[in-house]
C-alpha atoms as a PDB file:
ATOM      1  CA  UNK A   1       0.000   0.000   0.000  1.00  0.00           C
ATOM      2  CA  UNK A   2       1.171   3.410  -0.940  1.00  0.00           C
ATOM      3  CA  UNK A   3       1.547   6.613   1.568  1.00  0.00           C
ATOM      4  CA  UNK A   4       0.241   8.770  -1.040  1.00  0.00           C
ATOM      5  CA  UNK A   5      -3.132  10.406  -0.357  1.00  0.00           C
ATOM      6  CA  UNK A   6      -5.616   7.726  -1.300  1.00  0.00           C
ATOM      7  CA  UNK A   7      -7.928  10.488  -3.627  1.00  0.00           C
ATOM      8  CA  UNK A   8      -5.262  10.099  -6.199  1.00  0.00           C
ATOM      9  CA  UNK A   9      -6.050   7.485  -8.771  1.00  0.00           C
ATOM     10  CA  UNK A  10      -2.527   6.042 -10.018  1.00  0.00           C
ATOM     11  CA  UNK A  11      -3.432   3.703 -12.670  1.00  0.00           C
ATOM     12  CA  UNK A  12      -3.521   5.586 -15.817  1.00  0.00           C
ATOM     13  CA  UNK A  13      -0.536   7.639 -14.658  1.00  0.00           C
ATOM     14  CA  UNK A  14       1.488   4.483 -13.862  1.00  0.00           C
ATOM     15  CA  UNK A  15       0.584   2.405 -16.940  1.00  0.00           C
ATOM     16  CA  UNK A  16       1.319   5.403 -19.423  1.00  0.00           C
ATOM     17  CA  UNK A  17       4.867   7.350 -17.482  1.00  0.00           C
ATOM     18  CA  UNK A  18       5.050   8.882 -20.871  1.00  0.00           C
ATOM     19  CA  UNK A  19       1.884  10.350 -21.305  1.00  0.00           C
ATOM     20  CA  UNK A  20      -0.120   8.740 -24.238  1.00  0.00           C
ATOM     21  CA  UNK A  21      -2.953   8.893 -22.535  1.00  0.00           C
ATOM     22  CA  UNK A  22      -5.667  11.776 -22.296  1.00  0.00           C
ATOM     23  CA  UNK A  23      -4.650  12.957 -19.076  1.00  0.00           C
ATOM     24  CA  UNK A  24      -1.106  12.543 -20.090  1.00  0.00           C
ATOM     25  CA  UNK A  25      -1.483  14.787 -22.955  1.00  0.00           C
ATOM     26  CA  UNK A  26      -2.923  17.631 -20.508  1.00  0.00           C
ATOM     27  CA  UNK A  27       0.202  17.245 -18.607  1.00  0.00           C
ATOM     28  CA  UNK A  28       2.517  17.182 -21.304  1.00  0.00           C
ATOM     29  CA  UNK A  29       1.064  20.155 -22.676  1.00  0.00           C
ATOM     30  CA  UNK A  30       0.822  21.905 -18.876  1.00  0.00           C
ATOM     31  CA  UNK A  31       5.028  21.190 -19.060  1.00  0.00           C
ATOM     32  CA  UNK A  32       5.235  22.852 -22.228  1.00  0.00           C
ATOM     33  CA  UNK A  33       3.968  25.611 -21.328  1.00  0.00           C
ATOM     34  CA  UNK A  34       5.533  26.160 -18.564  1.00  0.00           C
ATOM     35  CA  UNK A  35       8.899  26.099 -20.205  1.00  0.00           C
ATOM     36  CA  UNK A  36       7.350  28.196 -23.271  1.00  0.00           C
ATOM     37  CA  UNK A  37       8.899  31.556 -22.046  1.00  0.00           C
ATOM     38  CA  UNK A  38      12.400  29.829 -21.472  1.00  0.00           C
ATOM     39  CA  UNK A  39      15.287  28.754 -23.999  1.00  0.00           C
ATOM     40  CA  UNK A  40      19.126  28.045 -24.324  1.00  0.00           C
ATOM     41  CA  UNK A  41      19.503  31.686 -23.523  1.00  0.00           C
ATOM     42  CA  UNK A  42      17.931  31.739 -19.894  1.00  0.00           C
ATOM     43  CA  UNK A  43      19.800  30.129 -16.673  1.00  0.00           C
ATOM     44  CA  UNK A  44      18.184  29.356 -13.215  1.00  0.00           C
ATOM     45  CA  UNK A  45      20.818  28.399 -10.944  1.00  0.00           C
ATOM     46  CA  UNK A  46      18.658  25.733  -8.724  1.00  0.00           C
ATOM     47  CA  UNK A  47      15.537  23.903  -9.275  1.00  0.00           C
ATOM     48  CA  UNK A  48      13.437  22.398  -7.142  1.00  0.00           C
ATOM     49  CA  UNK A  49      10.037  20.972  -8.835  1.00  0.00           C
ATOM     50  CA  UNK A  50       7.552  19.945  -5.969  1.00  0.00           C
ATOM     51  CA  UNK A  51       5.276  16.626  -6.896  1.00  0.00           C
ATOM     52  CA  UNK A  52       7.853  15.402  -9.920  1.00  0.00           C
ATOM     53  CA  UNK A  53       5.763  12.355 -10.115  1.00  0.00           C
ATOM     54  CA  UNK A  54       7.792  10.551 -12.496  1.00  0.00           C
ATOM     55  CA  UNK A  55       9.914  13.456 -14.070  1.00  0.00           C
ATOM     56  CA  UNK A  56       8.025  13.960 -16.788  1.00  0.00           C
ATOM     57  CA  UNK A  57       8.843  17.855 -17.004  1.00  0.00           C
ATOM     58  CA  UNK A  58      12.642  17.175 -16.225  1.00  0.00           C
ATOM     59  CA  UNK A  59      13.013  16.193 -20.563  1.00  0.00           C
ATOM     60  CA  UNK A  60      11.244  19.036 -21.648  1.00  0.00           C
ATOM     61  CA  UNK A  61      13.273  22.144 -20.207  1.00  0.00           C
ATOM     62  CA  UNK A  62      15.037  24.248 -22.715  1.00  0.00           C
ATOM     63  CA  UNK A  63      17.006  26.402 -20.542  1.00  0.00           C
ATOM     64  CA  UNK A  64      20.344  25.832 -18.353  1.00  0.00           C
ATOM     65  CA  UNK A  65      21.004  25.187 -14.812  1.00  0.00           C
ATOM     66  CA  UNK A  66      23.230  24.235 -12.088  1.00  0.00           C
ATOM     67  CA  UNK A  67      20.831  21.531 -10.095  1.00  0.00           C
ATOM     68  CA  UNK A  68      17.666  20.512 -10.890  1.00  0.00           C
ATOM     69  CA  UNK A  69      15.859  18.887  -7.550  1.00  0.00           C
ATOM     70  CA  UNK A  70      12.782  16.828  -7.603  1.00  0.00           C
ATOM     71  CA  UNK A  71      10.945  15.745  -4.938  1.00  0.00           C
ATOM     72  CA  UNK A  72       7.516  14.279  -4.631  1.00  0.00           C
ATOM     73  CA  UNK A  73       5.102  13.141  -1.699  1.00  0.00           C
ATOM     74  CA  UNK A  74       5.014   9.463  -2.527  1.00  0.00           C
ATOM     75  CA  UNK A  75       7.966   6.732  -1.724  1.00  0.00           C
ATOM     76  CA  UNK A  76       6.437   5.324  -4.516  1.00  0.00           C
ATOM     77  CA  UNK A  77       7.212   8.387  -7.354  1.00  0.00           C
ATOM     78  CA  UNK A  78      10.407   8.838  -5.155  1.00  0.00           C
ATOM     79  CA  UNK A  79      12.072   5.100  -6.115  1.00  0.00           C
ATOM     80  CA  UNK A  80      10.915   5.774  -9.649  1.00  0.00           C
ATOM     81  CA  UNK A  81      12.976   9.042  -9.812  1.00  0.00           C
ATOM     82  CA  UNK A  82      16.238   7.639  -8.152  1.00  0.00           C
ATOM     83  CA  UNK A  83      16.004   4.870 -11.071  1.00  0.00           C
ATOM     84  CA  UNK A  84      15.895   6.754 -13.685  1.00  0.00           C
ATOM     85  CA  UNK A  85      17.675   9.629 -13.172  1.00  0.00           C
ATOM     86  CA  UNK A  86      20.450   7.791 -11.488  1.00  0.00           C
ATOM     87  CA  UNK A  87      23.212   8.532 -14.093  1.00  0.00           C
ATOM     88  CA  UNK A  88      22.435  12.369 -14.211  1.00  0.00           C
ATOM     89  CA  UNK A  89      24.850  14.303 -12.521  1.00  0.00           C
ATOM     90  CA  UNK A  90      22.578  17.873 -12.195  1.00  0.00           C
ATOM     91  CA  UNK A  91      20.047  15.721 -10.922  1.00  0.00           C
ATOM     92  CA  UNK A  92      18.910  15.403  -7.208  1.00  0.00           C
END
């Protein structure tokens, strides 16, 4: 059983981590534009993204930085992000 609050409904958003679904699509294109303003040209020194889920957002920034941190409420979304962002050395 997961610590997460039990109002969130994980099953689409674990089967489909890359957003093929509707409700991935909405995210996706929340990301996007959120990052819209931002390119190559802009620099935040630290990140920290609250409720990273499974890092979706982390591939779609355009701009530079020193440390990108992601954290999220669930152990759950927490194992997944130490997995796959293992080998990336800006990432915490």
């Amino acid at each position: 059983m997961r610590d997460d609050p039990p109002d969130f409904d994980y099953s689409e958003y674990d089967e489909d981590p890359d957003g093929s679904s509707l409700s991935g699509k909405v995210m996706k294109a929340g990301h996007i534009a959120l990052e819209a303003p931002y390119g190559e040209g802009d620099y935040f020194g630290k990140i920290i993204e609250v409720g990273a889920g499974h890092g979706g957002h982390y591939k779609l920034i355009g701009h530079q930085f020193e440390r990108y941190t992601m954290t999220d409420h669930g152990d759950y979304c927490l194992s997944i992000l130490e997995n796959k962002y293992a080998r990336e050395e800006k990432v915490s």
